[in-house]
C-alpha atoms as a PDB file:
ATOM      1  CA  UNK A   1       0.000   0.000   0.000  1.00  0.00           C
ATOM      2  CA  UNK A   2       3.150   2.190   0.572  1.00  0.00           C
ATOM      3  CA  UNK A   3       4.481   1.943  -2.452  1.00  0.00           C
ATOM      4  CA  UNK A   4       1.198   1.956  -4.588  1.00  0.00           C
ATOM      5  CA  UNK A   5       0.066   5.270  -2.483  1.00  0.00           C
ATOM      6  CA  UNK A   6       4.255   6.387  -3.573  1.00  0.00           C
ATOM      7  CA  UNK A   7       3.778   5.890  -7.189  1.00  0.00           C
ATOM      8  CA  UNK A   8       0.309   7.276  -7.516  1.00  0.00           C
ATOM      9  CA  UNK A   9       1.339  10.563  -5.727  1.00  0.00           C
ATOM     10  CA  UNK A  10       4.668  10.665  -7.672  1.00  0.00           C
ATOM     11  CA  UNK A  11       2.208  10.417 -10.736  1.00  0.00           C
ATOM     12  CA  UNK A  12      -0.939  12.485 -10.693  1.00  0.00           C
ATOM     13  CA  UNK A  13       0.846  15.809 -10.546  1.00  0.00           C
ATOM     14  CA  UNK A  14       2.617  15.136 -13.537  1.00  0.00           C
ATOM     15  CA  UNK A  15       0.144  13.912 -15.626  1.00  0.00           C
ATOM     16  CA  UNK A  16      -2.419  15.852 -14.163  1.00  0.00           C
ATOM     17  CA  UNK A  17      -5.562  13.864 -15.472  1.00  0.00           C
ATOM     18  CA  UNK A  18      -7.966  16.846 -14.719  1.00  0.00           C
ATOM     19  CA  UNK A  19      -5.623  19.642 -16.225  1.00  0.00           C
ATOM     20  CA  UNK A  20      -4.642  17.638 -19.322  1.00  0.00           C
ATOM     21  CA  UNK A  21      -8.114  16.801 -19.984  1.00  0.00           C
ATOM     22  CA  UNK A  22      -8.834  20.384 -20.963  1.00  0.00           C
ATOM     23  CA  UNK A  23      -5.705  20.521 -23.746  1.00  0.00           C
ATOM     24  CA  UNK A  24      -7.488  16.862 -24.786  1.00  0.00           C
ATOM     25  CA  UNK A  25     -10.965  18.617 -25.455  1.00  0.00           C
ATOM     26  CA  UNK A  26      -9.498  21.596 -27.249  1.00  0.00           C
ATOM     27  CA  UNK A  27      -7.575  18.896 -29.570  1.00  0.00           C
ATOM     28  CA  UNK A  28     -10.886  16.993 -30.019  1.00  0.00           C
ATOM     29  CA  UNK A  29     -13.096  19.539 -30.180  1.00  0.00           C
ATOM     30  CA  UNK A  30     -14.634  18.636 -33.438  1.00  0.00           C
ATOM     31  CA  UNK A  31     -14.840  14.128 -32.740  1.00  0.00           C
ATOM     32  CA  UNK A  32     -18.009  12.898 -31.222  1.00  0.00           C
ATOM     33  CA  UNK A  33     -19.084  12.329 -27.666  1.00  0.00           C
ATOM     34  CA  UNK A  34     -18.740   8.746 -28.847  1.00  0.00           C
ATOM     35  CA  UNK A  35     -15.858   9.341 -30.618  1.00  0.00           C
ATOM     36  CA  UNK A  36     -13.917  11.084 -27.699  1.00  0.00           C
ATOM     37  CA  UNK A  37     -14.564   8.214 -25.033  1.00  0.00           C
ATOM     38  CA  UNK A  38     -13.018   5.739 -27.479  1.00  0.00           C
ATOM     39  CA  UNK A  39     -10.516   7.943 -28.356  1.00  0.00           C
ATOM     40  CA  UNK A  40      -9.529   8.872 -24.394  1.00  0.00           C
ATOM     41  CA  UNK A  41     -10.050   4.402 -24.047  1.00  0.00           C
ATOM     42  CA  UNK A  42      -7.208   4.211 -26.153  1.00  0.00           C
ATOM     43  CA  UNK A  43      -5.398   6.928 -24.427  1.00  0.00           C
ATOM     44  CA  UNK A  44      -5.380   5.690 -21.230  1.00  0.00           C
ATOM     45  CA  UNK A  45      -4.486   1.511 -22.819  1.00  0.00           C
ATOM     46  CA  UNK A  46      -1.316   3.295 -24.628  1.00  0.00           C
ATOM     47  CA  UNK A  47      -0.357   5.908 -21.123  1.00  0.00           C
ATOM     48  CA  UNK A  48      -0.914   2.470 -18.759  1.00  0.00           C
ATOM     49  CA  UNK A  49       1.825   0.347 -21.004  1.00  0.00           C
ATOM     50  CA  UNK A  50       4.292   3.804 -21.424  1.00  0.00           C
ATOM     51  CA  UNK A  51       4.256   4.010 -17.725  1.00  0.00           C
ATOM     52  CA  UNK A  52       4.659   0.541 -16.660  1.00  0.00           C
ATOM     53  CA  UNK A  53       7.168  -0.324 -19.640  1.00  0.00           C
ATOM     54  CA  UNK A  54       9.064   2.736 -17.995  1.00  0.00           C
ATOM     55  CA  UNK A  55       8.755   1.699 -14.501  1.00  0.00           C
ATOM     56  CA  UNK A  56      10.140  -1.830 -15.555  1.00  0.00           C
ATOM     57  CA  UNK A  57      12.811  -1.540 -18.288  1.00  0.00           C
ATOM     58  CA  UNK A  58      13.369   1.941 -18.543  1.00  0.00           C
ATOM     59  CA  UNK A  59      16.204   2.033 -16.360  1.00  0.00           C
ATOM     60  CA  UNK A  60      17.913  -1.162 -18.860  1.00  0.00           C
ATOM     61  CA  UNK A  61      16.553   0.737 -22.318  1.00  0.00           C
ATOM     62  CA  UNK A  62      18.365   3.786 -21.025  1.00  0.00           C
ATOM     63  CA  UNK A  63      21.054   2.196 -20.018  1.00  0.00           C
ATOM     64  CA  UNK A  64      21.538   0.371 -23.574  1.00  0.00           C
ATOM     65  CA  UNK A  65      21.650   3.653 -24.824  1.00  0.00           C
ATOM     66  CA  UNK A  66      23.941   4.954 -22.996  1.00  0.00           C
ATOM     67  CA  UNK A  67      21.359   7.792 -22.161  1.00  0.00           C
ATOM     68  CA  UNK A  68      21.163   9.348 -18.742  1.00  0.00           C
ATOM     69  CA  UNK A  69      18.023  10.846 -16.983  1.00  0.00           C
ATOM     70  CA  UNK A  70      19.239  14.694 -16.831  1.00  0.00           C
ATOM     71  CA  UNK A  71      19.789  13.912 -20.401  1.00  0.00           C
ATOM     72  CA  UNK A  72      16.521  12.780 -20.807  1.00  0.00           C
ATOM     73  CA  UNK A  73      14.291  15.081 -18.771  1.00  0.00           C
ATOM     74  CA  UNK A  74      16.250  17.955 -20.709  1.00  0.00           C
ATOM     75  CA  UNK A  75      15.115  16.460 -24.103  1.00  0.00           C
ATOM     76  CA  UNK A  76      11.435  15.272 -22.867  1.00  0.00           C
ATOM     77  CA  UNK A  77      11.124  19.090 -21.224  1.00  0.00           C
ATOM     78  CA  UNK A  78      11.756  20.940 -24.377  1.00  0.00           C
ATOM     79  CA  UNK A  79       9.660  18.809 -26.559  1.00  0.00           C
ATOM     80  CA  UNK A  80       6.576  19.639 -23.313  1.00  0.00           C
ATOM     81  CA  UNK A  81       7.433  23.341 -23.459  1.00  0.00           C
ATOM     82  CA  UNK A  82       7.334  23.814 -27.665  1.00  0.00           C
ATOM     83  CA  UNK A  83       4.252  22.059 -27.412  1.00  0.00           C
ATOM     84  CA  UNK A  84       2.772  24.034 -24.372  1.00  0.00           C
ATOM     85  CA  UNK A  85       3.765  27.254 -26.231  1.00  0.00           C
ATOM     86  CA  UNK A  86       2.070  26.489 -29.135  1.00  0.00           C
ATOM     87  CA  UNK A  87      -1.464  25.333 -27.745  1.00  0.00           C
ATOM     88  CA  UNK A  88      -0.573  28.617 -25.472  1.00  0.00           C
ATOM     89  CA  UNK A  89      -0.748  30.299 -29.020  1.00  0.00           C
ATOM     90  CA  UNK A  90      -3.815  28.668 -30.765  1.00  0.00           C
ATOM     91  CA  UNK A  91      -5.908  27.918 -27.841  1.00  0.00           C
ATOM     92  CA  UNK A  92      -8.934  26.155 -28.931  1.00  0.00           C
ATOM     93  CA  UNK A  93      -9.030  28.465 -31.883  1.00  0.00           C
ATOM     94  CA  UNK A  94      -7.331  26.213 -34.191  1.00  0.00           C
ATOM     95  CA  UNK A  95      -9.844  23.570 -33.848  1.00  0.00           C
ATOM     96  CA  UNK A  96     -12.518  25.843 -34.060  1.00  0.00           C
ATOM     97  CA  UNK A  97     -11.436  27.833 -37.059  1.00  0.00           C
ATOM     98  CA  UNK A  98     -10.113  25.009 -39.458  1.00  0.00           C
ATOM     99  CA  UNK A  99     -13.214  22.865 -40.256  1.00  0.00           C
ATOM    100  CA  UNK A 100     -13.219  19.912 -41.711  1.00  0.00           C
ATOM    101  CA  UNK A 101     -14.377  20.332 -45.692  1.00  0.00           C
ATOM    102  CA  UNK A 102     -17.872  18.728 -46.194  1.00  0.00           C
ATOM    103  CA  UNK A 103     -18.280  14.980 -45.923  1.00  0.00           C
ATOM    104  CA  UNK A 104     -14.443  15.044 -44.911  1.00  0.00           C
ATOM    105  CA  UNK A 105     -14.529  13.242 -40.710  1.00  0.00           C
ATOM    106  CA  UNK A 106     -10.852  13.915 -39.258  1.00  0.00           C
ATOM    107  CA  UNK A 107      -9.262  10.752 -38.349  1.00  0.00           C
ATOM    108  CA  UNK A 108      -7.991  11.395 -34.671  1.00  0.00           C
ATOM    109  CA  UNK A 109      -7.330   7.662 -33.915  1.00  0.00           C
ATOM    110  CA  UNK A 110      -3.790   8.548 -35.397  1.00  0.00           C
ATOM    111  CA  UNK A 111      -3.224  11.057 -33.313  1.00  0.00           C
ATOM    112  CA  UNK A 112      -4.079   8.971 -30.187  1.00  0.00           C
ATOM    113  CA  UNK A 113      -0.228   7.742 -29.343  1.00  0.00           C
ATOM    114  CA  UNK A 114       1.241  11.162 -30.645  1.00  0.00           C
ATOM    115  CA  UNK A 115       0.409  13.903 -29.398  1.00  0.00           C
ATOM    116  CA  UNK A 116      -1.979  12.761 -27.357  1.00  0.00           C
ATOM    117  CA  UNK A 117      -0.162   9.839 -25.286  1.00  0.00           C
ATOM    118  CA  UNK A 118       3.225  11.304 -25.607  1.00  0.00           C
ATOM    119  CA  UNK A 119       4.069  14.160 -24.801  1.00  0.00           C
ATOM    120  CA  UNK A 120       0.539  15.587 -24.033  1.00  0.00           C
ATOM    121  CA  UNK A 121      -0.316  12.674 -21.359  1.00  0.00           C
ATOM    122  CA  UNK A 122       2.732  10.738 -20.408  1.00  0.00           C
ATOM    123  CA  UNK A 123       5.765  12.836 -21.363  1.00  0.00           C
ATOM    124  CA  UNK A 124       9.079  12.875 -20.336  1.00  0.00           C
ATOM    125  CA  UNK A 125       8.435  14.340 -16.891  1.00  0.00           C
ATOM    126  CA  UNK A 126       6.153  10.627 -16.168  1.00  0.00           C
ATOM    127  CA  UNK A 127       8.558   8.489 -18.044  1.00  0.00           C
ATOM    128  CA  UNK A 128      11.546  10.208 -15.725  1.00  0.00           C
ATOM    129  CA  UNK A 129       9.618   9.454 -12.458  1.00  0.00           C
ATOM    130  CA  UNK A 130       8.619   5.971 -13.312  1.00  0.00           C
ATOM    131  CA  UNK A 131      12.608   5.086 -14.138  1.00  0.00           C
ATOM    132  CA  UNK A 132      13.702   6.647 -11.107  1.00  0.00           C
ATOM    133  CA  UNK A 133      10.851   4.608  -8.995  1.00  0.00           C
ATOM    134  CA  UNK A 134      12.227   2.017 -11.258  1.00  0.00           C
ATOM    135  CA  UNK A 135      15.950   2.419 -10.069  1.00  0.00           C
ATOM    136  CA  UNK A 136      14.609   2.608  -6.630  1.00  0.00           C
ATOM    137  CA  UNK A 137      14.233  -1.033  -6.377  1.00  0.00           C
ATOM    138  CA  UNK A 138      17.558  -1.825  -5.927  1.00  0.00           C
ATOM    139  CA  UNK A 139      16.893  -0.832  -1.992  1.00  0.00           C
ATOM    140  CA  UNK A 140      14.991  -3.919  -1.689  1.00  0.00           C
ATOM    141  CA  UNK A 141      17.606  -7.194  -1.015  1.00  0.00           C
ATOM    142  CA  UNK A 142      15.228  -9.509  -1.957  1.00  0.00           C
ATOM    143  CA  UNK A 143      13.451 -10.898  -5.306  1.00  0.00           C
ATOM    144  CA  UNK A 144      10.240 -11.301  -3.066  1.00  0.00           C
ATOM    145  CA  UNK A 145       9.898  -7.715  -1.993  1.00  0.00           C
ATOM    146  CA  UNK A 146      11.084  -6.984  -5.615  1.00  0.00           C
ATOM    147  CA  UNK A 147       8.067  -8.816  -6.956  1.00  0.00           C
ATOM    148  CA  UNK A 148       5.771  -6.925  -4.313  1.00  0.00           C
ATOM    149  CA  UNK A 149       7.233  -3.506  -5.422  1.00  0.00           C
ATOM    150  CA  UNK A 150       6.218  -4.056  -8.581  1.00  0.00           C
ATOM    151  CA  UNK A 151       3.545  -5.545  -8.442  1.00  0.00           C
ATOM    152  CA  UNK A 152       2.344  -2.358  -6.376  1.00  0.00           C
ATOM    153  CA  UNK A 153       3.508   0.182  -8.687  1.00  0.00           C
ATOM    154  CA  UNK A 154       1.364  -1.433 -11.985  1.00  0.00           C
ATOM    155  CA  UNK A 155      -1.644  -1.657  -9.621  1.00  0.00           C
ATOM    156  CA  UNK A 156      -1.215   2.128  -9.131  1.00  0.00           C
ATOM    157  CA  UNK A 157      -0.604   2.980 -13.112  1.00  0.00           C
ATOM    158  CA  UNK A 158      -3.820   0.893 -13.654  1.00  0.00           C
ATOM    159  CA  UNK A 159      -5.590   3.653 -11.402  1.00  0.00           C
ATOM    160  CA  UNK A 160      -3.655   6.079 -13.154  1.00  0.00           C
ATOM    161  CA  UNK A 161      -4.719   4.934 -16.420  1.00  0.00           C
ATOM    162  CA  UNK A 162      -8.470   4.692 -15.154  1.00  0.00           C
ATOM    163  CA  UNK A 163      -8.526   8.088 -13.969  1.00  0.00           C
ATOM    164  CA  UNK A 164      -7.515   9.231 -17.540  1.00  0.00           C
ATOM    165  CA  UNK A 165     -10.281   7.676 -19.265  1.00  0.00           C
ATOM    166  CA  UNK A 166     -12.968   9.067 -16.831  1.00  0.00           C
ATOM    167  CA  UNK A 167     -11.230  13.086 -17.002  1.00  0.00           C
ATOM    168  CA  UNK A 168     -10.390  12.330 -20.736  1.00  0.00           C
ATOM    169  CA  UNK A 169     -13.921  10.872 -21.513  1.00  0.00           C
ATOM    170  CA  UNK A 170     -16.131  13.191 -20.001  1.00  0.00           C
ATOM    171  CA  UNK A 171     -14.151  16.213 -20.894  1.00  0.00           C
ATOM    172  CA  UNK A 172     -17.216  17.752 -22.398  1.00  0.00           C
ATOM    173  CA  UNK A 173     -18.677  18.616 -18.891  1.00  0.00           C
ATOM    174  CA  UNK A 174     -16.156  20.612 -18.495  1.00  0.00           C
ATOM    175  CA  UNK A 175     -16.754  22.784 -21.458  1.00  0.00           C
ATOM    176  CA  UNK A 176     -20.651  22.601 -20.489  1.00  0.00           C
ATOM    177  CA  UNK A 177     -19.970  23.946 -17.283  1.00  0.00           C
ATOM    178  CA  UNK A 178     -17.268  26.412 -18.091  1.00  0.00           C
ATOM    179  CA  UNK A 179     -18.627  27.322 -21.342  1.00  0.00           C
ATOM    180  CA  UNK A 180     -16.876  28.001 -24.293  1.00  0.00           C
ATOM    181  CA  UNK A 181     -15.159  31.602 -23.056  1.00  0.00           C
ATOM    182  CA  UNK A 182     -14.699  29.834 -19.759  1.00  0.00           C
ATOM    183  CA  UNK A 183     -13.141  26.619 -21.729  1.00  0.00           C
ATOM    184  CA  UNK A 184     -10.765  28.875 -23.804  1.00  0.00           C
ATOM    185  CA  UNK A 185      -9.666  30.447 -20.406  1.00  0.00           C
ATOM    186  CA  UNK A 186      -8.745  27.185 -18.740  1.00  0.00           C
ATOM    187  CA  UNK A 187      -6.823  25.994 -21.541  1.00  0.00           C
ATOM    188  CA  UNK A 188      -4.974  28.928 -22.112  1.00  0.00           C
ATOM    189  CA  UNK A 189      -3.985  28.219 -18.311  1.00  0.00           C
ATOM    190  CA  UNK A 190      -3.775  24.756 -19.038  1.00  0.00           C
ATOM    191  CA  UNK A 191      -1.108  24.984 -21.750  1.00  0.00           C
ATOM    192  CA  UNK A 192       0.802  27.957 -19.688  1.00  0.00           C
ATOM    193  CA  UNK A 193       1.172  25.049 -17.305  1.00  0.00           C
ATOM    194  CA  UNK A 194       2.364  22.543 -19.675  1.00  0.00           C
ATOM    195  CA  UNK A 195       4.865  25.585 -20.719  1.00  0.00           C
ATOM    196  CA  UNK A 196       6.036  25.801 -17.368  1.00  0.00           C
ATOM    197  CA  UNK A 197       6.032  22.207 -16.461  1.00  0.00           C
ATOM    198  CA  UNK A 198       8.455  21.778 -19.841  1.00  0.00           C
ATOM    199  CA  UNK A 199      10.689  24.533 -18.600  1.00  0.00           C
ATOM    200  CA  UNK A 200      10.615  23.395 -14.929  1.00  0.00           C
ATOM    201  CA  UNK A 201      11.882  19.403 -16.261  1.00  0.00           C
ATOM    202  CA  UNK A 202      14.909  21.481 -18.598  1.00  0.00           C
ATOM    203  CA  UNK A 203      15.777  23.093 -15.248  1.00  0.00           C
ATOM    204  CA  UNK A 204      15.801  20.247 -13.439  1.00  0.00           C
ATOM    205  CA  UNK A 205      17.821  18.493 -15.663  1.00  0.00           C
ATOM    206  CA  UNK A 206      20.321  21.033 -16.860  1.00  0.00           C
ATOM    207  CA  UNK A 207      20.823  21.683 -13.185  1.00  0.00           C
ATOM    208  CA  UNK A 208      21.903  17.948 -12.906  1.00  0.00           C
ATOM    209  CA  UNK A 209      23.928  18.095 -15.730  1.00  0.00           C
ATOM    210  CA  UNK A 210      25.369  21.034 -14.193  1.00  0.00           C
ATOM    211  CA  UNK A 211      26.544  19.580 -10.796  1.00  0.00           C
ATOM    212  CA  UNK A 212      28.138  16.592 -12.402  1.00  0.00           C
ATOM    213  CA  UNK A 213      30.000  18.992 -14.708  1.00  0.00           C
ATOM    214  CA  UNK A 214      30.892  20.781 -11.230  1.00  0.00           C
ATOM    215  CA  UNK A 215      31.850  17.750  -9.200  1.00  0.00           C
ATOM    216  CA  UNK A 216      34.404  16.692 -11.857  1.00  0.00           C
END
């Protein structure tokens, strides 16, 4: 339960299921009710497997690559920020304005594992917490508590993973209640955030980068 209630609070305020659920309703705006809740199914089945392949080979697929996590969250942060700035840009206006041309459906089911999995849901930021809870492991000095750890930390990206689905698929109360000047507002705010949350994982791993570069 420790660990479970660990990886689930390392998570949620990096994905931020209620926050990122605005961004996914201004990228949807045009898809059906319908069309959204299989869209944000397939969302959450593709941000479940990139956390928990993170959580248990990220550490070795990093490792094979000879790629550090500074190195990564620096990456990862700047790809969040561009994309932050931009939807800080367009807003919802982009959806709005740009119709589809008559008879013409737009076909988000490609867009479901990019942009809307990665970086939008589980970006860098997620993928860098799960490999350090990963790495974390090694505290444990034996293969049962191993298996327990484990174990606890997929039980709490499957809650993860729900809670995306239910924010992601009934985004449209949101714009119901907020309305559509209220909706623009909160995902102006919403992609300020991601902008800041970008910036904020560049810091954190330039400043990384930084003390090894210092200590040597």
């Amino acid at each position: 339960m420790d660990t479970f209630l660990l990886v689930f609070a390392a998570l949620f305020p990096v994905v931020n299921p209620p926050g990122t659920a605005l961004v996914f309703l201004s990228l949807t705006k045009k898809a059906s009710v319908d069309a959204r809740r299989v869209l944000a199914r397939r969302v959450a089945v593709n941000a479940f497997f990139v956390m928990a392949l993170s959580l248990l080979v990220g550490a070795f697929i990093l490792k094979l690559y000879g790629i550090s996590i500074p190195v990564l969250r620096v990456a990862g942060g700047i790809v969040v920020a561009v994309a932050g700035w931009q939807l800080l840009n367009e807003g919802s206006s982009k959806a709005i304005d740009k119709s589809p041309e008559p008879g013409r459906k737009i076909d988000y089911s490609s867009q479901a594992f990019y942009p809307l999995t990665l970086p939008l849901t589980t970006g860098p930021g997620t993928i860098a917490v799960m490999i350090s809870l990963g790495l974390s492991r090694s505290a444990y000095s034996n293969h049962a508590a191993d298996l327990r750890f484990f174990l606890a930390g997929l039980f709490a990206t499957i809650a993860m993973a729900v809670l995306i689905y239910v924010c992601f698929a009934f985004s449209n109360w949101i714009e119901r209640v907020l309305g559509r000047g209220g909706t623009e507002i909160a995902v102006r705010l919403s992609a300020f955030i991601l902008f800041c949350l970008g910036v904020q994982i560049i810091w954190t791993g330039a400043s990384d980068l930084l003390s090894i570069v210092v200590a040597h």
